[in-house]
Protein backbone atom coordinates (compact mmCIF):
# COMPACT_ATOMS: atom_id res chain seq x y z
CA UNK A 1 -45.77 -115.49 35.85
CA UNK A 2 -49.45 -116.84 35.43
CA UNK A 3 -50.90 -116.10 32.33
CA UNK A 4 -53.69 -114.37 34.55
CA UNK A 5 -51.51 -112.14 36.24
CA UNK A 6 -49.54 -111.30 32.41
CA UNK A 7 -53.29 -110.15 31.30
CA UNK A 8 -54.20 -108.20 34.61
CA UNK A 9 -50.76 -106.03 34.18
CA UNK A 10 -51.42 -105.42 30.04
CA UNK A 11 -54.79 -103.94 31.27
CA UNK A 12 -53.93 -101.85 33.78
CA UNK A 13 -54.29 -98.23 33.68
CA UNK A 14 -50.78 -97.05 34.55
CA UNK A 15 -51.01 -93.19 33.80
CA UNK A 16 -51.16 -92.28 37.46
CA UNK A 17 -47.82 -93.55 38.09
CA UNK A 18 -45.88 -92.98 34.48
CA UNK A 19 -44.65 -89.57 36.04
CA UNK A 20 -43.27 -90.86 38.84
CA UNK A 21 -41.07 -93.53 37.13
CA UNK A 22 -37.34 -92.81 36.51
CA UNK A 23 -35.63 -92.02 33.39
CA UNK A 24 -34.49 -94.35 31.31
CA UNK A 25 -30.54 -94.79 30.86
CA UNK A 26 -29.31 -93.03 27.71
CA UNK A 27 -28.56 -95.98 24.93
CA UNK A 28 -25.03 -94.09 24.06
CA UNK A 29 -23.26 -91.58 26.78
CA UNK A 30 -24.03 -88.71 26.60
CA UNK A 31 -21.33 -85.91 25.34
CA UNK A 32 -20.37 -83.61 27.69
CA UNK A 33 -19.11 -80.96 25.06
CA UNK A 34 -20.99 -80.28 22.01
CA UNK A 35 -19.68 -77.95 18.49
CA UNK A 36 -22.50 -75.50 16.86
CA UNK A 37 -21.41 -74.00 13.49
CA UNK A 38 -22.71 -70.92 13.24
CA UNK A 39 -23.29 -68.65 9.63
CA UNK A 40 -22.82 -65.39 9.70
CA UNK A 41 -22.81 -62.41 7.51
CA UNK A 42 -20.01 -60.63 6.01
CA UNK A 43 -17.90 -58.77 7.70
CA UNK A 44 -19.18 -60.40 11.78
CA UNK A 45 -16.03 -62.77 12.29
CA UNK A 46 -14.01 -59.89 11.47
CA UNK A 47 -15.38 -57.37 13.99
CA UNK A 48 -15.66 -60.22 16.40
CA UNK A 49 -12.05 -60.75 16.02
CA UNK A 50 -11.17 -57.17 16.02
CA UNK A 51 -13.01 -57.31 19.37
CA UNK A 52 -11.53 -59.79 21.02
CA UNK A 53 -7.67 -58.36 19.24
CA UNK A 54 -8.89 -54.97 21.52
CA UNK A 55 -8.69 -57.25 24.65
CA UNK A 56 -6.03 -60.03 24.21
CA UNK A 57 -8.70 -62.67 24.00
CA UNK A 58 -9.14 -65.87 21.48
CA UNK A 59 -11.96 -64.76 19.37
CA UNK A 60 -13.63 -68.36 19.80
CA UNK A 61 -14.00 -68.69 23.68
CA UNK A 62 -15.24 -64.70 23.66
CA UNK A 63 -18.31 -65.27 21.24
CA UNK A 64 -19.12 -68.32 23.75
CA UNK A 65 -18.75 -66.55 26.88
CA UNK A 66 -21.51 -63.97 24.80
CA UNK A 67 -23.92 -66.47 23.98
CA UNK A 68 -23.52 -68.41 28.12
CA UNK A 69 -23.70 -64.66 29.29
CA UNK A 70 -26.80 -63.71 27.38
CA UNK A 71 -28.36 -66.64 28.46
CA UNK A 72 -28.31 -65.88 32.20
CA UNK A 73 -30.04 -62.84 31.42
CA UNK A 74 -33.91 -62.86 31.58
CA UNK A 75 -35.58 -63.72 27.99
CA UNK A 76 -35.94 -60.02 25.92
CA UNK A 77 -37.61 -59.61 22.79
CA UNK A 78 -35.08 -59.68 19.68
CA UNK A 79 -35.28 -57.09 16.98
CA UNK A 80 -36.03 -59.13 13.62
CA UNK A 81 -32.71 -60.45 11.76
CA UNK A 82 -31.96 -58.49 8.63
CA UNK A 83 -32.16 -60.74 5.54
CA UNK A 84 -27.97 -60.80 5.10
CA UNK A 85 -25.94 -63.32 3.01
CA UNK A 86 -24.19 -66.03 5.61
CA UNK A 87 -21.07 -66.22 4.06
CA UNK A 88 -18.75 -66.59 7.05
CA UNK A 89 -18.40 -69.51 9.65
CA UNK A 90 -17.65 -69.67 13.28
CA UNK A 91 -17.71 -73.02 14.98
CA UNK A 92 -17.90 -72.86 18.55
CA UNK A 93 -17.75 -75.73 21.22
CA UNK A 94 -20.59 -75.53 24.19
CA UNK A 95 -20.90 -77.40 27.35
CA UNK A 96 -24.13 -79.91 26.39
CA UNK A 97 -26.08 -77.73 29.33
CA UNK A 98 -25.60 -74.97 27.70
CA UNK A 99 -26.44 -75.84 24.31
CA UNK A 100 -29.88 -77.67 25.84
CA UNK A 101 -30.37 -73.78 27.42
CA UNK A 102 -30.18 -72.53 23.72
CA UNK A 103 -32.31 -74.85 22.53
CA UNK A 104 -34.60 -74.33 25.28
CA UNK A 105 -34.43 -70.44 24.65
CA UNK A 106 -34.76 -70.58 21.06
CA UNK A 107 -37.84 -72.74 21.14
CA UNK A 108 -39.79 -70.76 23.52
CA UNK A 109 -38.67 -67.67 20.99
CA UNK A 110 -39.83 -69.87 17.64
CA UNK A 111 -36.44 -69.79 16.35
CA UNK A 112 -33.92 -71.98 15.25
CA UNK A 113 -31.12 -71.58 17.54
CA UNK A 114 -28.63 -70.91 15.46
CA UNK A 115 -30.39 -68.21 14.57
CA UNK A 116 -30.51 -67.35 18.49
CA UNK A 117 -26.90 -67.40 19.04
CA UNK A 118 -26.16 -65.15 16.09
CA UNK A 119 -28.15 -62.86 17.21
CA UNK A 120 -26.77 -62.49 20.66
CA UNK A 121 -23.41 -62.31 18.96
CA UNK A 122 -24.78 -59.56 16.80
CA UNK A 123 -26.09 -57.51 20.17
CA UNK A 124 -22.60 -58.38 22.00
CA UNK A 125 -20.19 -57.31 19.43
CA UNK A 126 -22.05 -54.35 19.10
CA UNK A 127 -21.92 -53.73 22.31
CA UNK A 128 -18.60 -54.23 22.82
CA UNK A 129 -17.59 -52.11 20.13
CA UNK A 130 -19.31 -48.79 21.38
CA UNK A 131 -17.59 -50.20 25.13
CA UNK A 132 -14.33 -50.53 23.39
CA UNK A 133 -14.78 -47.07 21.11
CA UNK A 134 -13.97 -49.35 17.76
CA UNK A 135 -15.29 -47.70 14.53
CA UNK A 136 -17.39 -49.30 12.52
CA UNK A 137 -14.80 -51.65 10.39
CA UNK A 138 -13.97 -49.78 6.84
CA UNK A 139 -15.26 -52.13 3.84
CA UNK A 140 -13.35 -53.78 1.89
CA UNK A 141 -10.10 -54.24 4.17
CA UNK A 142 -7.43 -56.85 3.24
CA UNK A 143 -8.14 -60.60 4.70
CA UNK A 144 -5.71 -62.52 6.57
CA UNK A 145 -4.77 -64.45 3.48
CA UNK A 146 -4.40 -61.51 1.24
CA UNK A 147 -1.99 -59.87 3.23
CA UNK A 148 -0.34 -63.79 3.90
CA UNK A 149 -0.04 -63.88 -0.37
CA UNK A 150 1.75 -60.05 -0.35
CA UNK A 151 4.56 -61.03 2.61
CA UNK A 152 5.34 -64.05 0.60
CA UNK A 153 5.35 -62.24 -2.36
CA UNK A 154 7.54 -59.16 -0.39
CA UNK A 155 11.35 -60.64 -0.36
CA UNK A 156 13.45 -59.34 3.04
CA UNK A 157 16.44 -57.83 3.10
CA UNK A 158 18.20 -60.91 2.41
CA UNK A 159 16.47 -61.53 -0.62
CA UNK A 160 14.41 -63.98 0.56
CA UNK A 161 10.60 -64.22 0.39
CA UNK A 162 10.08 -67.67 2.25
CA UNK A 163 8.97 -67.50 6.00
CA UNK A 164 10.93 -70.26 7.85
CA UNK A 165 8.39 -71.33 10.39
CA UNK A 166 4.53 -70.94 11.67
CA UNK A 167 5.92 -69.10 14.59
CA UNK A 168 7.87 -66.36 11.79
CA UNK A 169 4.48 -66.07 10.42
CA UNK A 170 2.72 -65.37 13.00
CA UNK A 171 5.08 -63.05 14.49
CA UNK A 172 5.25 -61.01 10.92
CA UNK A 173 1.48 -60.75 10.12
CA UNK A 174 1.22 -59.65 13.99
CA UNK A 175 3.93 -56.67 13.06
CA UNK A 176 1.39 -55.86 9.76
CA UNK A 177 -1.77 -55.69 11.46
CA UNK A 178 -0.26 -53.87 14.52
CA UNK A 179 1.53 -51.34 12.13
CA UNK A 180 -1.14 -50.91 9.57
CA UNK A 181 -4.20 -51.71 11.38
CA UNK A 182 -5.58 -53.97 9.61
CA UNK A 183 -8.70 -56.37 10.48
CA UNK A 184 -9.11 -59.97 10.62
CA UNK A 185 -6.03 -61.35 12.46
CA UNK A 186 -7.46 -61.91 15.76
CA UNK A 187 -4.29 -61.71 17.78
CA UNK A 188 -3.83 -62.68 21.53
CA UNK A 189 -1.50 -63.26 23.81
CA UNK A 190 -0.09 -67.38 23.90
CA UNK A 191 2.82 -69.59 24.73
CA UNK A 192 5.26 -68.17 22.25
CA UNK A 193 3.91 -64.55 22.02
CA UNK A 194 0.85 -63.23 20.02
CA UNK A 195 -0.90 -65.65 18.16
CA UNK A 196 -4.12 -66.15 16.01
CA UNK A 197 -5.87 -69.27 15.07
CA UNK A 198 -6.42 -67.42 11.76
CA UNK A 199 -3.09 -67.71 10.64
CA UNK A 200 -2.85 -71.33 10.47
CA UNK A 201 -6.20 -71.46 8.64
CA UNK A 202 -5.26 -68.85 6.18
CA UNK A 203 -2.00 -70.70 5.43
CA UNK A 204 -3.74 -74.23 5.06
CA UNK A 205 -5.98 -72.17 2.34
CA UNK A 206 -3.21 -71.32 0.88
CA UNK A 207 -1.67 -74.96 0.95
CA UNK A 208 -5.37 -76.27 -0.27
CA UNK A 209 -5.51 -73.43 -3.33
CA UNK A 210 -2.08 -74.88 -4.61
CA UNK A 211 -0.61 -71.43 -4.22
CA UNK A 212 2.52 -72.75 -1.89
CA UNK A 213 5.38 -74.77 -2.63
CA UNK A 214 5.44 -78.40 -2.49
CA UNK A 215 1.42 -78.59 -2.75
CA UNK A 216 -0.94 -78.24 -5.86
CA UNK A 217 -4.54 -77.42 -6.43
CA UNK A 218 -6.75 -79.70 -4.61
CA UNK A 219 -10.11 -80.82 -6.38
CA UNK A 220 -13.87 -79.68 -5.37
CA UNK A 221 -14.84 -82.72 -2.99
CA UNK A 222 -14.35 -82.39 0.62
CA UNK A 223 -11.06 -82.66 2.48
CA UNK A 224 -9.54 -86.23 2.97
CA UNK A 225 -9.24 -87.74 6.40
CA UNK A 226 -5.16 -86.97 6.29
CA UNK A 227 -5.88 -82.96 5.59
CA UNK A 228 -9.01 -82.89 8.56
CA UNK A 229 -6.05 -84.08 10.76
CA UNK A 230 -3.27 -81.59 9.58
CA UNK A 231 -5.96 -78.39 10.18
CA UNK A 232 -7.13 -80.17 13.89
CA UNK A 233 -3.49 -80.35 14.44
CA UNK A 234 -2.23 -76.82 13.43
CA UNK A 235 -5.43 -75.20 15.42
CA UNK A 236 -4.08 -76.60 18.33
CA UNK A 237 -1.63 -73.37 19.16
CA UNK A 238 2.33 -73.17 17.96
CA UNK A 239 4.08 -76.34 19.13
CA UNK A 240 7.74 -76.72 18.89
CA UNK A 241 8.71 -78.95 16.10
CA UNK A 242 11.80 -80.98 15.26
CA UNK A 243 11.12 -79.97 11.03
CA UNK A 244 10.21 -76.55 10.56
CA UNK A 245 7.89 -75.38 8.15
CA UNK A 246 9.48 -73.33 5.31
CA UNK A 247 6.15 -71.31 4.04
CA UNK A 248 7.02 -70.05 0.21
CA UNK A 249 4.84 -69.22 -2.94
CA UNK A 250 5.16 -71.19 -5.86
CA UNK A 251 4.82 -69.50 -9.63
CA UNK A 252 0.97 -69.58 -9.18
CA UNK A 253 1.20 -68.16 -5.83
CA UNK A 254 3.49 -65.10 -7.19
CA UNK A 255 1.09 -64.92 -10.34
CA UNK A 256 -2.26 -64.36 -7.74
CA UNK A 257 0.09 -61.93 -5.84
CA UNK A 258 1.09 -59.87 -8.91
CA UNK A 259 -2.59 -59.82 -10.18
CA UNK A 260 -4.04 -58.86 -6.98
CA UNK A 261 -1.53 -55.99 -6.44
CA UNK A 262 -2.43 -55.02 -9.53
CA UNK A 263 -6.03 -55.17 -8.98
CA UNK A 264 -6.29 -51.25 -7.60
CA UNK A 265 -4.29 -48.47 -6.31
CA UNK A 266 -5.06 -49.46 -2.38
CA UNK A 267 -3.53 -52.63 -2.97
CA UNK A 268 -0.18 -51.39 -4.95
CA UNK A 269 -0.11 -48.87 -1.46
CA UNK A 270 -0.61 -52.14 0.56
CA UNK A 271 1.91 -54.24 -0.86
CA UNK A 272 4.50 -51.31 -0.79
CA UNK A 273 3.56 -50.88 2.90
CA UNK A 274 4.15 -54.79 3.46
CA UNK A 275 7.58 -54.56 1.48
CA UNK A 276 8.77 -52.51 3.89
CA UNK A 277 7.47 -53.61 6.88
CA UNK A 278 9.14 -56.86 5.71
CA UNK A 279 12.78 -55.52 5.50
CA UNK A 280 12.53 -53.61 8.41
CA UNK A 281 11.32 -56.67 10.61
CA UNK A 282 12.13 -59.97 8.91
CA UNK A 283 15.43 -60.41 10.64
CA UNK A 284 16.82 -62.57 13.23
CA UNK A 285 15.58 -60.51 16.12
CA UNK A 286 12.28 -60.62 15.10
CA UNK A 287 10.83 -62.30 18.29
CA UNK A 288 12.41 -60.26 20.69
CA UNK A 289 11.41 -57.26 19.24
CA UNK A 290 7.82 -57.67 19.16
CA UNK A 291 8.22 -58.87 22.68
CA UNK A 292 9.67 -55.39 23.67
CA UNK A 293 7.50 -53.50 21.78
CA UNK A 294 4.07 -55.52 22.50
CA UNK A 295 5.21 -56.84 26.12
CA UNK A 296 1.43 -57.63 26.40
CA UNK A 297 0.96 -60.35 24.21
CA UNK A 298 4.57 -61.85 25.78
CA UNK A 299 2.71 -61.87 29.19
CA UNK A 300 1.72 -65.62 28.87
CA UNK A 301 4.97 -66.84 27.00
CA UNK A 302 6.57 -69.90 27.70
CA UNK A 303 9.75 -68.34 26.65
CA UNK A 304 9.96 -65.19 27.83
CA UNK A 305 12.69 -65.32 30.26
CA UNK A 306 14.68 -66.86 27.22
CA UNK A 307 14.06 -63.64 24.81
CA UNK A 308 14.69 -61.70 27.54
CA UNK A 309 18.17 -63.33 27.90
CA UNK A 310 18.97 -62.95 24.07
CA UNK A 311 17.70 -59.41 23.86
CA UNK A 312 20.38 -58.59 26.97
CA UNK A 313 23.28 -60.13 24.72
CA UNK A 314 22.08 -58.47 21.72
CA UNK A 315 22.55 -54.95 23.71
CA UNK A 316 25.79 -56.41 24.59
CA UNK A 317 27.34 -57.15 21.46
């Protein structure tokens, strides 16, 4: 190129035609998926939970179906956020489209859009509630990992307070909150019967506070690399494994059992409640009598037929 013509295209005025020029291709591919983490106030993941219990749903793929339904819907005014504590997480995982919408949403309200998407979570469970006819959610109810401590704590019939297996657990927490109606489980309806995501956490907290067998107190900095893995993995749903999990407390795990049972005359009535519950269902029918008694969260169960068979030649012998 002449060095005339090089000076001739720096000078010219190429406004008219910048519009008209195609995007540029993106450096690095762009995701197709994307994860927000969302903070919410006390007490939200547990009536968004209880919500999605009411309906046999996972509690994460309801509050995003909220925030992609809100979004179709025509721009509203919001009422102003009440100034609560955050103290509870929810990560969710968007379509990239969908999170651009957000953004796009939440800039044309002049608001962050985290703060968006809690809000429409706010308005949907709600919502859903008054559909539903769910009370407002009595403070101060048990967490997952309290009632977790106080069936490790409980021994069965046998004797025995260990849980032999992820799929035990779930199964015997199910029973509790089913019997006692308690909050925070988050129960639907998966390949081996009901099932909550919230399980596995709570037992990995449990792991992480030192308070189970075979694991001590881990120190304040963040998780390694090898513990990241372990939660990704148990998130993924019950899996049939070749070593089964034998879930116990340790002497520091009984010692935070006994102190919070202590703690008030609710809990001493809980942990009576969870005694019993514990003889009466820890046995080796377990599974196929919460499949007869809550055939709806057996409706998806990649076993089913197979309980049903054992259940026959229980009634036979």
């Amino acid at each position: 190129m002449s060095e005339d013509r090089h000076d001739k295209l720096l000078h010219r005025d190429w406004s008219s035609t910048w519009d008209t020029l195609p995007e540029a291709p993106a450096l690095v591919p762009r995701p197709k998926a994307a994860q927000i983490t969302l903070r919410l106030p006390a007490g939200l993941l547990g009536r968004i939970k209880r919500v999605a219990a009411a309906q046999s749903l996972p509690y994460h793929a309801l509050a995003r179906s909220w925030i992609i339904d809100r979004l179709r819907e025509p721009a509203s005014p919001m009422a102003a956020e009440v100034g609560e504590a955050q103290v509870e997480q929810l990560n969710i995982k968007l379509d990239q489209d969908v999170l651009d919408e957000l953004k796009a949403r939440a800039d044309d309200a002049g608001r962050p859009y985290h703060r968006l998407a809690r809000e429409f979570l706010q308005a949907a469970v709600a919502r859903e509630e008054a559909r539903l006819g769910l009370g407002l959610t009595p403070a101060g109810q048990p967490g997952i990992k309290d009632l977790m401590v106080f069936l490790l704590h409980a021994p069965n019939a046998r004797g025995r307070d260990a849980v032999r297996g992820i799929t035990r657990m779930q199964k015997l927490l199910f029973v509790i909150e089913q019997t006692l109606a308690t909050q925070g489980g988050g129960f639907y309806a998966y390949d081996y019967g009901p099932f909550s995501e919230g399980i596995n956490d709570a037992a990995h907290a449990l792991a992480l506070a030192g308070f189970l067998s075979g694991t001590e107190t881990t120190g304040p900095g963040p998780p390694t690399f090898e513990e990241m893995m372990a939660t990704a993995a148990e998130r993924s749903g019950p899996r049939e494994q070749q070593d089964v999990q034998e879930f116990a407390l340790n002497e520091v795990g009984h010692n935070a059992a006994e102190e919070l049972r202590q703690s008030s005359r609710a809990y001493q009535q809980l942990f009576a409640a969870i005694s019993t519950l514990r003889e009466e269902w820890d046995t080796p029918d377990l599974v196929e009598r919460v499949y007869e008694t809550w055939p709806k969260y057996a409706k998806r169960s990649l076993i089913a037929d197979e309980i049903a068979e054992r259940r026959k030649r229980r009634s036979k012998g």
